[in-house]
Protein backbone atom coordinates (compact mmCIF):
# COMPACT_ATOMS: atom_id res chain seq x y z
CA UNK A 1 -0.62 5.77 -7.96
CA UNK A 2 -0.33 3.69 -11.17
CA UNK A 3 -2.93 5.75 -12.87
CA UNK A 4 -5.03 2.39 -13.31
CA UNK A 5 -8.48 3.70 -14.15
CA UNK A 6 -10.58 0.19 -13.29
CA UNK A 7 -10.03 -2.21 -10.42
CA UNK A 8 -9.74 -5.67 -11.06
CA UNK A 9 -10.32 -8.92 -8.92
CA UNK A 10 -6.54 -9.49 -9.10
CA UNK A 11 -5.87 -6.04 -7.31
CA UNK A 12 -8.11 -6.96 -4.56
CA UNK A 13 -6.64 -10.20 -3.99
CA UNK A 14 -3.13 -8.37 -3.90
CA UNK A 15 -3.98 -6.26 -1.51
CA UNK A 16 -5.54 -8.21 0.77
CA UNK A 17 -2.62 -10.64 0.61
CA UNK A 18 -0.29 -7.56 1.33
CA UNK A 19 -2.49 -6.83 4.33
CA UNK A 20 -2.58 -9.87 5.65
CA UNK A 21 1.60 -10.16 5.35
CA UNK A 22 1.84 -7.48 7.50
CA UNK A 23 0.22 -9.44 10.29
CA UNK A 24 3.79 -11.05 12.67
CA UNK A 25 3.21 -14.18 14.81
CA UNK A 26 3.17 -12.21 17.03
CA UNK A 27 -0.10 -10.61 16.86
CA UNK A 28 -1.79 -13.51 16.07
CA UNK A 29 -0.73 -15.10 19.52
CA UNK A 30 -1.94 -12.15 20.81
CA UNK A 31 -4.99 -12.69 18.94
CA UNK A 32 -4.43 -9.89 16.26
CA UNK A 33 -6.04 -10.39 13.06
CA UNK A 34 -4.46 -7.21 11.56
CA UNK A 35 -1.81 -5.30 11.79
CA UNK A 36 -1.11 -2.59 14.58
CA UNK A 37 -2.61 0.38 13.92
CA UNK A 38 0.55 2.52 14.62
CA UNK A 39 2.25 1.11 11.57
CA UNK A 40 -0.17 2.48 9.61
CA UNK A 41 1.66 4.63 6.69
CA UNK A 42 3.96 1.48 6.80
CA UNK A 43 1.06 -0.50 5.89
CA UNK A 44 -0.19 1.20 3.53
CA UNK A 45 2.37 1.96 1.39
CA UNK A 46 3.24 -2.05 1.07
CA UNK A 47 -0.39 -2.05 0.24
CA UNK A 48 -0.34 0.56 -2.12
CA UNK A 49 3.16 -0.83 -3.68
CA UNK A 50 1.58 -4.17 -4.13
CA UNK A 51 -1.63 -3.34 -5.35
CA UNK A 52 0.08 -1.05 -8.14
CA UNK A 53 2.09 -4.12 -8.33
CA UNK A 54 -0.70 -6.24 -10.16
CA UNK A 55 -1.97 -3.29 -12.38
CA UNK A 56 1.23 -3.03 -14.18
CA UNK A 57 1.49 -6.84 -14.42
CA UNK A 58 -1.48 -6.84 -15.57
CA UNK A 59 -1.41 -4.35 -18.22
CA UNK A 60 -3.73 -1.18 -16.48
CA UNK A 61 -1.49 0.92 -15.18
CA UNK A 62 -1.36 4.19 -17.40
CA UNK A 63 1.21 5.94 -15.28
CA UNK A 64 4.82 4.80 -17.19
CA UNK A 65 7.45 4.41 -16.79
CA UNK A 66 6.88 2.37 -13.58
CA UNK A 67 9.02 3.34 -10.37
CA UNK A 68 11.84 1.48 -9.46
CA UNK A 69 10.86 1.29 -6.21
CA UNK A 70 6.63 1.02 -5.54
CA UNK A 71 6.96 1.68 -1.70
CA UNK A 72 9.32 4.40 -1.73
CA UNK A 73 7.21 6.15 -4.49
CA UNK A 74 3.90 4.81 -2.61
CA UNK A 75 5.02 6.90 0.30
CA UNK A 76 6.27 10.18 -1.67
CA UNK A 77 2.28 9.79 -3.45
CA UNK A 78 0.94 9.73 0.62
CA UNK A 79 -0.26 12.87 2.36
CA UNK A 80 1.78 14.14 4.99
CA UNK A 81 -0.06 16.96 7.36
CA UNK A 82 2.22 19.82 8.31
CA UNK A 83 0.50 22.27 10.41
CA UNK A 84 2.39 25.81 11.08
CA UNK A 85 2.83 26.92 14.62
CA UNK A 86 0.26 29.72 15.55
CA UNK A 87 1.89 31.34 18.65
């Protein structure tokens, strides 16, 4: 979604720190090493924001101007299935 054409370490980092943010005390005393699964367009549009994040700080994002707001525009980038009613 930033149009960054290589990955670098730095992304990778950023998103697993995003990922791992999204774990609550909670699931860990319930012995949850990631989040729920049920959050999961939630989760991966903080991802997505924070990994696009890092490419723009670090100068390989080619899609400008960067959005205001990464998640927001993280989710509008997501897919969203929309089946029609057949009968």
């Amino acid at each position: 979604m930033s149009g960054a054409i290589r990955v670098h370490d730095d992304m990778l980092l950023a998103a697993s720190e995003a990922l791992a943010k999204q774990v609550s005390e909670e699931n860990y005393k319930k012995g949850l090493i990631y989040p729920p699964f049920t959050d999961i367009r939630k989760i991966s549009a903080d991802i997505a924001a924070s990994v696009a994040a890092k490419a723009y700080e670090l100068g390989l994002a080619t899609h400008i101007p960067r959005p205001q707001d990464l998640v927001k525009y993280a989710e509008s980038c997501m897919y969203s299935p929309v089946y029609r009613n057949y009968r």
